[in-house]
N, C-alpha and C. Protein backbone atom coordinates (compact mmCIF):
# COMPACT_ATOMS: atom_id res chain seq x y z
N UNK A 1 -38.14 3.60 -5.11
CA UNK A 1 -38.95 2.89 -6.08
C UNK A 1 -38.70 1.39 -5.93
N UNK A 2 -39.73 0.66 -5.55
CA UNK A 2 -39.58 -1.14 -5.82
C UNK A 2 -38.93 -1.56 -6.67
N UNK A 3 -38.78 -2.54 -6.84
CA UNK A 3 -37.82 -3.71 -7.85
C UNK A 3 -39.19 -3.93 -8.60
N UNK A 4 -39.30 -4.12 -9.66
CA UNK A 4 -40.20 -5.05 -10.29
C UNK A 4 -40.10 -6.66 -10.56
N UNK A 5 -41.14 -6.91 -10.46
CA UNK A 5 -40.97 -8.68 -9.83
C UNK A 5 -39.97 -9.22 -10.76
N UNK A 6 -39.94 -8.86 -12.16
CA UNK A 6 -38.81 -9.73 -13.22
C UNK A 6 -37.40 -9.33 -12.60
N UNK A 7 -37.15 -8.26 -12.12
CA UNK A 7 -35.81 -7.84 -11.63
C UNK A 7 -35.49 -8.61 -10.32
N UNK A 8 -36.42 -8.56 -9.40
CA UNK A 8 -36.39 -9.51 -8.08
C UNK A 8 -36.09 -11.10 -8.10
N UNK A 9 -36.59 -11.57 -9.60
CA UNK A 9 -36.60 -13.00 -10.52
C UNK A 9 -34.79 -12.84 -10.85
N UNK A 10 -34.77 -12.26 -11.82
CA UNK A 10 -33.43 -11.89 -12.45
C UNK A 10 -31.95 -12.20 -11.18
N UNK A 11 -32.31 -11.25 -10.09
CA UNK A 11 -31.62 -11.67 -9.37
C UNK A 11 -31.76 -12.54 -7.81
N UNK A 12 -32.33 -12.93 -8.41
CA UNK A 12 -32.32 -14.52 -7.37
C UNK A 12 -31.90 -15.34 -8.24
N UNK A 13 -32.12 -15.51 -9.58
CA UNK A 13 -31.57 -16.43 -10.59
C UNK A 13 -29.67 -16.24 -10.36
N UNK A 14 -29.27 -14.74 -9.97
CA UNK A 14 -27.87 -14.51 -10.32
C UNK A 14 -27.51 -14.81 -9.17
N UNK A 15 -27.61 -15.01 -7.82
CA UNK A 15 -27.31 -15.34 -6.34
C UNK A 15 -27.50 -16.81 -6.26
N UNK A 16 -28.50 -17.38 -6.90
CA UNK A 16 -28.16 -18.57 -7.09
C UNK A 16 -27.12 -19.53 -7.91
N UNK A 17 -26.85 -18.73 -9.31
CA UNK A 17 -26.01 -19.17 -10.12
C UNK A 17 -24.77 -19.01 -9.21
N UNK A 18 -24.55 -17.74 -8.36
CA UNK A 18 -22.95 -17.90 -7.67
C UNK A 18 -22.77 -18.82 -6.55
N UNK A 19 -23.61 -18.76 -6.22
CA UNK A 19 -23.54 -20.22 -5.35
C UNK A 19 -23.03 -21.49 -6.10
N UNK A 20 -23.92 -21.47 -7.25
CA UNK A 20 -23.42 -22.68 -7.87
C UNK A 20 -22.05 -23.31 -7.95
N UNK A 21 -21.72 -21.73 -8.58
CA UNK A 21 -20.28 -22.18 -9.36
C UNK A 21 -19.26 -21.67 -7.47
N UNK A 22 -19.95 -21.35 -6.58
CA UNK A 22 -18.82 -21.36 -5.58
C UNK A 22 -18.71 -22.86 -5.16
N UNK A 23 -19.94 -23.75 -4.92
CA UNK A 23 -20.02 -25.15 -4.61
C UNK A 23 -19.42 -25.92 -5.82
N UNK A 24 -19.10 -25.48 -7.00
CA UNK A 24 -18.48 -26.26 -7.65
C UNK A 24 -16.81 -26.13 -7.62
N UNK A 25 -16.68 -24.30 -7.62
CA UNK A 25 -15.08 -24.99 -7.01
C UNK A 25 -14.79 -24.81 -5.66
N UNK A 26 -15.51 -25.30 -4.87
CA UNK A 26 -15.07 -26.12 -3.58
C UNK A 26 -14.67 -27.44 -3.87
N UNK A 27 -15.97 -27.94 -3.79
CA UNK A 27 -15.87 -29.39 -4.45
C UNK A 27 -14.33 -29.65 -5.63
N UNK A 28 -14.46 -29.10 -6.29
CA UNK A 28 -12.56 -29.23 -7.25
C UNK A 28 -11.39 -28.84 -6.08
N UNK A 29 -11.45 -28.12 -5.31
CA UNK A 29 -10.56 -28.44 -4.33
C UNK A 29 -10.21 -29.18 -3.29
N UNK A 30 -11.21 -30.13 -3.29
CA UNK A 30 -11.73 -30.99 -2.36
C UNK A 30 -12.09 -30.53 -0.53
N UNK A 31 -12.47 -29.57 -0.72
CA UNK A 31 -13.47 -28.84 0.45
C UNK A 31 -15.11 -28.98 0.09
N UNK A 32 -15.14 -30.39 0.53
CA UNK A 32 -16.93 -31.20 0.13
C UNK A 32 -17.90 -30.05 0.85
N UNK A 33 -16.74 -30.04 2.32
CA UNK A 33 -17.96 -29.69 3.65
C UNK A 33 -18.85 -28.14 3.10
N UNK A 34 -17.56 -27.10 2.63
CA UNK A 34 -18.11 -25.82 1.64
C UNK A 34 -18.75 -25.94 1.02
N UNK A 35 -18.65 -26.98 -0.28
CA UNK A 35 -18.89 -27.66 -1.01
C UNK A 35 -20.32 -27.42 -1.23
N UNK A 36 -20.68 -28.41 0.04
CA UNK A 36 -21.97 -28.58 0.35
C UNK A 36 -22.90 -27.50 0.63
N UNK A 37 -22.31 -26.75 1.62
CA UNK A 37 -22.86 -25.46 2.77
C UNK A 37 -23.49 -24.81 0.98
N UNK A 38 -22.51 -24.39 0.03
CA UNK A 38 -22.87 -23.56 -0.81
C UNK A 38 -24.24 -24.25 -1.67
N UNK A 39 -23.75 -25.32 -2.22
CA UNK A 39 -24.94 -26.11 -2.94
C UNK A 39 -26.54 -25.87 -2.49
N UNK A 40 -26.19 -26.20 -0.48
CA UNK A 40 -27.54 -25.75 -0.10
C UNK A 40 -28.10 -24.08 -0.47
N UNK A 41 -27.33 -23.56 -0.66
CA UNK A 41 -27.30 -22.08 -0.50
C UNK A 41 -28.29 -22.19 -1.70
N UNK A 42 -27.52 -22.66 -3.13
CA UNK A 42 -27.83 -22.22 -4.15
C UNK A 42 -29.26 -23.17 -4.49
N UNK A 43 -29.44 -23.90 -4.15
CA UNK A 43 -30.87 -24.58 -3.78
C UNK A 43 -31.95 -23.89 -3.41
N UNK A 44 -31.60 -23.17 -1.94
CA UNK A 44 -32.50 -22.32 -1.47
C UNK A 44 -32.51 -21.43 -2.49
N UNK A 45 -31.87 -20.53 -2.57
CA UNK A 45 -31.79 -19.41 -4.00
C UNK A 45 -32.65 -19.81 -4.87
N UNK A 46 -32.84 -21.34 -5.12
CA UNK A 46 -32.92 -21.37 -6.98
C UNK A 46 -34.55 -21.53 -6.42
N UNK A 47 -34.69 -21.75 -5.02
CA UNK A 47 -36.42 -21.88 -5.58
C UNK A 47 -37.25 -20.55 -4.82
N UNK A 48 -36.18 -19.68 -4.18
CA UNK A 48 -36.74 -18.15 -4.23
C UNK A 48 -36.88 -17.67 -5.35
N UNK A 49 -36.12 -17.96 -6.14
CA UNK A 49 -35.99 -17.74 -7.86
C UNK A 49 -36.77 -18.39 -8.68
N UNK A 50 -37.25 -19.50 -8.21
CA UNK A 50 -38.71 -19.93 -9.26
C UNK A 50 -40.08 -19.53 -8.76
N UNK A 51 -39.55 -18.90 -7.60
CA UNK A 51 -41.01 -18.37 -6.53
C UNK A 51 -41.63 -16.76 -7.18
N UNK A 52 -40.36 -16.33 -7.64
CA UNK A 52 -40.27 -15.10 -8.01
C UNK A 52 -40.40 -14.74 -9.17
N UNK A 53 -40.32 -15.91 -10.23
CA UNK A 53 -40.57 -16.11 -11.49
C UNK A 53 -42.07 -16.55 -11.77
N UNK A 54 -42.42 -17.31 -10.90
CA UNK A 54 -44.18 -17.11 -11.05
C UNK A 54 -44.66 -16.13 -10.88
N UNK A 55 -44.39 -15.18 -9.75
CA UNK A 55 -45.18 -14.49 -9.31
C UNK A 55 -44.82 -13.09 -10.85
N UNK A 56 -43.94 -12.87 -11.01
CA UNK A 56 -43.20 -12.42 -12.44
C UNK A 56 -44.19 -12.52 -13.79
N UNK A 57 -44.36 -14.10 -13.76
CA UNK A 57 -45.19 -14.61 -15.02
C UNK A 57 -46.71 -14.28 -14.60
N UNK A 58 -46.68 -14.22 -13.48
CA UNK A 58 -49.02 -13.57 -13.64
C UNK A 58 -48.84 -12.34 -13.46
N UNK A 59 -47.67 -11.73 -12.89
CA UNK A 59 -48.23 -10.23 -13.03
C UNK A 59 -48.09 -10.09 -15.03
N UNK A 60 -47.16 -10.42 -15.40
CA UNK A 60 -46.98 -9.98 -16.88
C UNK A 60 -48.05 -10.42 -17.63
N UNK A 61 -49.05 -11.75 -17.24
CA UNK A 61 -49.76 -11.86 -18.08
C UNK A 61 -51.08 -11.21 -17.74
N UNK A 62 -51.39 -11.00 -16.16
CA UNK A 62 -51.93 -9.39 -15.97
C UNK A 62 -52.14 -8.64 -17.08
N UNK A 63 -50.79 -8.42 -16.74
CA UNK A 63 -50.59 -6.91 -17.67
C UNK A 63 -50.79 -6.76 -19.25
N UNK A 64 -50.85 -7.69 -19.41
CA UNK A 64 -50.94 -8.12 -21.05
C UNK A 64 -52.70 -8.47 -21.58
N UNK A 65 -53.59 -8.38 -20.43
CA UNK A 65 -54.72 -8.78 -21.02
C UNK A 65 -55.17 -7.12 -20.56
């Protein structure tokens, strides 16, 4: 059975959030270069995750008319 698009949203939102907080404690340990590598990570993530959240928001409002 597929993911439904809010669940596919949901977690790209949560793969991005760990990125986050891995680029943040890099960066507190002063490993920038990780640091960085992750930040990009969670960048890419965060806009598979707003990609996935549109597509999320017209199916629901689809579904709602």
């Amino acid at each position: 059975m597929p993911m439904n698009e809010h669940t596919k949203a949901a977690e790209a939102h949560e793969t991005a959030a760990k990125h986050a907080r891995m680029a943040a404690e890099q960066h507190q340990k002063g490993d920038h270069k990780s640091g960085l590598e992750h930040s990009d990570k969670a960048m890419k993530q965060s806009e598979v995750a707003h990609e996935a959240s549109k597509v999320a928001g017209a199916k629901s409002k689809t579904a709602a008319h």
